[in-house]
Protein backbone atom coordinates (compact mmCIF):
# COMPACT_ATOMS: atom_id res chain seq x y z
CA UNK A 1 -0.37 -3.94 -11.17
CA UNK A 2 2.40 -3.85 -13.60
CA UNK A 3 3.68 -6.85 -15.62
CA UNK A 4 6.63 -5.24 -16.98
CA UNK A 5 9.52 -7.49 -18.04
CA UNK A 6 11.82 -7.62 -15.69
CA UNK A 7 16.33 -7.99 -16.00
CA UNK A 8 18.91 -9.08 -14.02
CA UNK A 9 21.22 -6.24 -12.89
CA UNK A 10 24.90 -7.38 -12.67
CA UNK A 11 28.38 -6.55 -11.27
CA UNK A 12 31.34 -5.54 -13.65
CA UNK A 13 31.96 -9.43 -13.47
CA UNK A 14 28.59 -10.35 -14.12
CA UNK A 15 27.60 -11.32 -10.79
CA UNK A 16 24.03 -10.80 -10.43
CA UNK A 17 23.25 -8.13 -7.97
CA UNK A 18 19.46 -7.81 -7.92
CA UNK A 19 16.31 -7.09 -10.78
CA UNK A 20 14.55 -3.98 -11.96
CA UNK A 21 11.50 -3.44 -14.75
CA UNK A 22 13.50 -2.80 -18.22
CA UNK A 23 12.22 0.56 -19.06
CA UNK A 24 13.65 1.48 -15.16
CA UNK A 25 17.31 -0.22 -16.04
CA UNK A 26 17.26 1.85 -19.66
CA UNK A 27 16.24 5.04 -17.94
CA UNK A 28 18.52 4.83 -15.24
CA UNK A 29 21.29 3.17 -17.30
CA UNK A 30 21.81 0.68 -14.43
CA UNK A 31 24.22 -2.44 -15.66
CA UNK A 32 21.86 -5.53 -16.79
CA UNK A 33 22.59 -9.26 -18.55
CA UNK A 34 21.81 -9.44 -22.30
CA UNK A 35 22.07 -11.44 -24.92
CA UNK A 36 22.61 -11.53 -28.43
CA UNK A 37 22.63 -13.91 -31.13
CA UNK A 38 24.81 -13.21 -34.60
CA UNK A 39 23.32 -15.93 -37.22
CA UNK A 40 25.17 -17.30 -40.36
CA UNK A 41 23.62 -19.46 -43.34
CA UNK A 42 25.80 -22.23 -45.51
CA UNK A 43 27.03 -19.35 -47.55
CA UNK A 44 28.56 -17.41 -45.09
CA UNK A 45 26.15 -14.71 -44.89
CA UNK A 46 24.93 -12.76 -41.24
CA UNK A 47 21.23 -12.87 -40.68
CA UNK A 48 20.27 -9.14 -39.76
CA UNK A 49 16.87 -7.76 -38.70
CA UNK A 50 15.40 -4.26 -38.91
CA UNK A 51 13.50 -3.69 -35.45
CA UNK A 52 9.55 -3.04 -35.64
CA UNK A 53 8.22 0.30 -35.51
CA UNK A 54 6.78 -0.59 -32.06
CA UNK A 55 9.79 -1.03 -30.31
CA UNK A 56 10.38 1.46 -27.19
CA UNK A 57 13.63 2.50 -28.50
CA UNK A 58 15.93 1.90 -31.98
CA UNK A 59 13.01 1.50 -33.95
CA UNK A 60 13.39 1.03 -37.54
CA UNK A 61 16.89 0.43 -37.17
CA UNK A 62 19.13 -2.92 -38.42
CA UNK A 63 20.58 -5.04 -35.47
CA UNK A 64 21.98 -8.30 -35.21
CA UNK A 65 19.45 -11.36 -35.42
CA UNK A 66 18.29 -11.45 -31.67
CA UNK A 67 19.10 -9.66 -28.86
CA UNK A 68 17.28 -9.49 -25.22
CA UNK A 69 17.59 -9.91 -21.85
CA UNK A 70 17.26 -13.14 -19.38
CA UNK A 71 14.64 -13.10 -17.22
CA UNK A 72 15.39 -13.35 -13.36
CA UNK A 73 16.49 -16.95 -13.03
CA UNK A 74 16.41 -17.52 -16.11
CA UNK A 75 19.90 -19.40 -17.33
CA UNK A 76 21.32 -17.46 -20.69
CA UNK A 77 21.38 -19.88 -23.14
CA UNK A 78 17.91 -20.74 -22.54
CA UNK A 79 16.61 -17.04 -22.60
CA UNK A 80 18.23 -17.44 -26.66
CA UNK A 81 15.77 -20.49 -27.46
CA UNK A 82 12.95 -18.74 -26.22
CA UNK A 83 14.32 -15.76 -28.23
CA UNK A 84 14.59 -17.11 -31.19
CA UNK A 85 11.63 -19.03 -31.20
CA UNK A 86 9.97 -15.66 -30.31
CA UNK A 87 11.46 -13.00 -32.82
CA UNK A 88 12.40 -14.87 -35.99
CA UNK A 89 10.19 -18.44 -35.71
CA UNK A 90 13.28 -20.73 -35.51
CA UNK A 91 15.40 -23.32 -33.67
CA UNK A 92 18.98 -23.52 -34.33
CA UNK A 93 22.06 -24.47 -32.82
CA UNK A 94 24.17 -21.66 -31.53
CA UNK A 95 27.52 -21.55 -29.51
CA UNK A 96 28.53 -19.04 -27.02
CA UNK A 97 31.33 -16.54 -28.69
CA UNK A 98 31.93 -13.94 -25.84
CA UNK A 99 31.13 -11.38 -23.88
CA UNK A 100 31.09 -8.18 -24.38
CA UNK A 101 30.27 -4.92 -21.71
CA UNK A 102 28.90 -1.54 -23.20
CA UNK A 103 27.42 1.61 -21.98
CA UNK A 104 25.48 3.77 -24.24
CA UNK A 105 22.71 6.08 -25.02
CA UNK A 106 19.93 5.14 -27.56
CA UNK A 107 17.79 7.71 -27.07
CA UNK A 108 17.48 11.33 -25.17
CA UNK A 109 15.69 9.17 -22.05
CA UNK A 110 17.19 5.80 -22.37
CA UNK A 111 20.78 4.18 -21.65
CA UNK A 112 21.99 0.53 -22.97
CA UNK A 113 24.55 -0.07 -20.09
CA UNK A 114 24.65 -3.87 -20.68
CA UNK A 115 27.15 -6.95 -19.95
CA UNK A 116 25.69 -8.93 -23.91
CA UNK A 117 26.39 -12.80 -24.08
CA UNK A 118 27.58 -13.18 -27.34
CA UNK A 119 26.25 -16.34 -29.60
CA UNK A 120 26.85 -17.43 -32.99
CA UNK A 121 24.88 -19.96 -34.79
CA UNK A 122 23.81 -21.37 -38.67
CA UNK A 123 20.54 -21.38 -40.20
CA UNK A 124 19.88 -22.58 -43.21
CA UNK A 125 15.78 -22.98 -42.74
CA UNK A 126 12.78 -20.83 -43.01
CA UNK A 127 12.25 -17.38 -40.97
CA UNK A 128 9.44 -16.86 -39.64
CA UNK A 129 9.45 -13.28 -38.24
CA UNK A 130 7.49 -12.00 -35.39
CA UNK A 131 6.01 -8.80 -36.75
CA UNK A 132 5.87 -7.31 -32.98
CA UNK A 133 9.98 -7.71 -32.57
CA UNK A 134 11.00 -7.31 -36.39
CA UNK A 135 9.68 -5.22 -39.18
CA UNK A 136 12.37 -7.39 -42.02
CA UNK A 137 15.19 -9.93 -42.19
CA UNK A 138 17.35 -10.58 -44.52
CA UNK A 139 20.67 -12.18 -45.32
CA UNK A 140 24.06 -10.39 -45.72
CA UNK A 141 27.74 -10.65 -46.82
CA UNK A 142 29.95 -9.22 -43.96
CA UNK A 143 31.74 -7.10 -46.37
CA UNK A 144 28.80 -5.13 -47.89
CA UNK A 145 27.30 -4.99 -43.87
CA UNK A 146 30.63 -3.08 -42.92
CA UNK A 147 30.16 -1.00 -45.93
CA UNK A 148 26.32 -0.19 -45.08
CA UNK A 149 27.65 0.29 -41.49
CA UNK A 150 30.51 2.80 -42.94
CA UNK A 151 27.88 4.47 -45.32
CA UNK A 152 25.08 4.94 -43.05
CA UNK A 153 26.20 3.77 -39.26
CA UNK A 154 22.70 5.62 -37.88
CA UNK A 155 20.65 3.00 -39.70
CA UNK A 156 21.65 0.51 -37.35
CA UNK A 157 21.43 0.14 -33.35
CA UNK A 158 24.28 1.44 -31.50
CA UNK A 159 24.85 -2.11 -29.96
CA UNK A 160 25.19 -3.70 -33.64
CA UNK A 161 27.70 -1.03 -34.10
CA UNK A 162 30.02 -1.77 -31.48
CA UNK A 163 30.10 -5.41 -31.47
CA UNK A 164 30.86 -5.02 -35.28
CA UNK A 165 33.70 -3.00 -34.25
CA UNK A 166 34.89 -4.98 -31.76
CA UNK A 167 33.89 -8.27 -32.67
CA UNK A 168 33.92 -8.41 -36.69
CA UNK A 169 37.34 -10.99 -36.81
CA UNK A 170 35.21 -13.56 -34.43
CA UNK A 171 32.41 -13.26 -35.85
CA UNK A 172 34.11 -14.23 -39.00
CA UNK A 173 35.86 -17.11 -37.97
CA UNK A 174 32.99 -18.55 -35.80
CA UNK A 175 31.28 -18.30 -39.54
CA UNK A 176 34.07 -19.91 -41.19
CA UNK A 177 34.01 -23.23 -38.78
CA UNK A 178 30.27 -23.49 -38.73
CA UNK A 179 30.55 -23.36 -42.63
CA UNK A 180 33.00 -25.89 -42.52
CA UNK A 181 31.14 -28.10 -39.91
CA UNK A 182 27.99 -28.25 -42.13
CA UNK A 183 25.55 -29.02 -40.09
CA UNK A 184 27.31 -30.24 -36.99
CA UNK A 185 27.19 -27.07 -34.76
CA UNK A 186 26.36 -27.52 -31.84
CA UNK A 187 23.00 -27.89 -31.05
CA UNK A 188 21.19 -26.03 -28.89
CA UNK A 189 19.13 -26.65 -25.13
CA UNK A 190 15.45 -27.83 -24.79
């Protein structure tokens, strides 16, 4: 009997329209939720993470500091706790940004075709890395990101990529009020 993971297929408004295994959704590139979670410190810099070795697909390349799916029935924001808690060892508050829909190939057999809840959030704390999900962390100014991105764009996931693109002025002023809110973000669900 299988135990693979499971994700909620959606509409092109989000409206979930049934489940199938992951690996099934990537290979057949059918629309799913996702999630992912873009992570400033005090200083202003993005939290990025270089995916393990193991992973099924963009292996050893940078992405943004958590990114998966909700399970069925599974409400969004609480599918980023678990996430977080998961990948990188760490509760923080995060804030939903936006939403952003994608379609593209990561591999010669696989297909991201994803609706991706955008969050923002601040640590300032301790990582503590799960070294099944991520391989290494580390801090970055925005600027020298977009210049790595410019420089080398295959080193990093093709999701990554296109929210920088689209996303890069919201992501910097979500940064810029959780700088200047300290540490009054909003704070996360149990």
């Amino acid at each position: 009997m299988s135990h693979e993971e499971q994700v909620i297929l959606v509409s092109p408004d989000d409206r979930a329209v049934g489940v199938a295994g992951k690996l099934e959704a990537h290979r057949r590139g059918l629309r799913h939720r996702a999630f992912s979670v873009i992570l400033f410190n005090g200083e202003g810099e993005m939290l990025i993470q270089k995916r393990a070795a193991e992973k099924y697909h963009s292996a050893g390349q940078w992405a943004n500091a958590c990114c998966s799916h909700p399970r069925p029935g599974e409400a969004v924001d609480v599918a980023v706790v678990r996430r977080l808690r998961w990948e990188l060892g760490i509760d923080c508050p995060v804030m939903p940004l936006q939403t952003v829909s994608y379609c593209a190939r990561v591999s010669s057999e696989l297909v991201e075709n994803e609706i991706a809840h955008l969050f923002v959030g601040r640590h300032d704390g301790t990582l503590r890395p799960n070294p099944e999900e991520v391989a290494e962390a580390r801090w970055i100014d925005p600027d020298r990101l977009m210049r790595e991105v410019a420089a080398a764009p295959e080193r990093f996931t093709v999701w990554f990529r296109i929210y920088l693109e689209r996303c890069a002025p919201s992501f910097a002023a979500a940064a810029r009020k959780l700088s200047v809110s300290s540490h009054r973000a909003p704070v996360a669900p149990q």
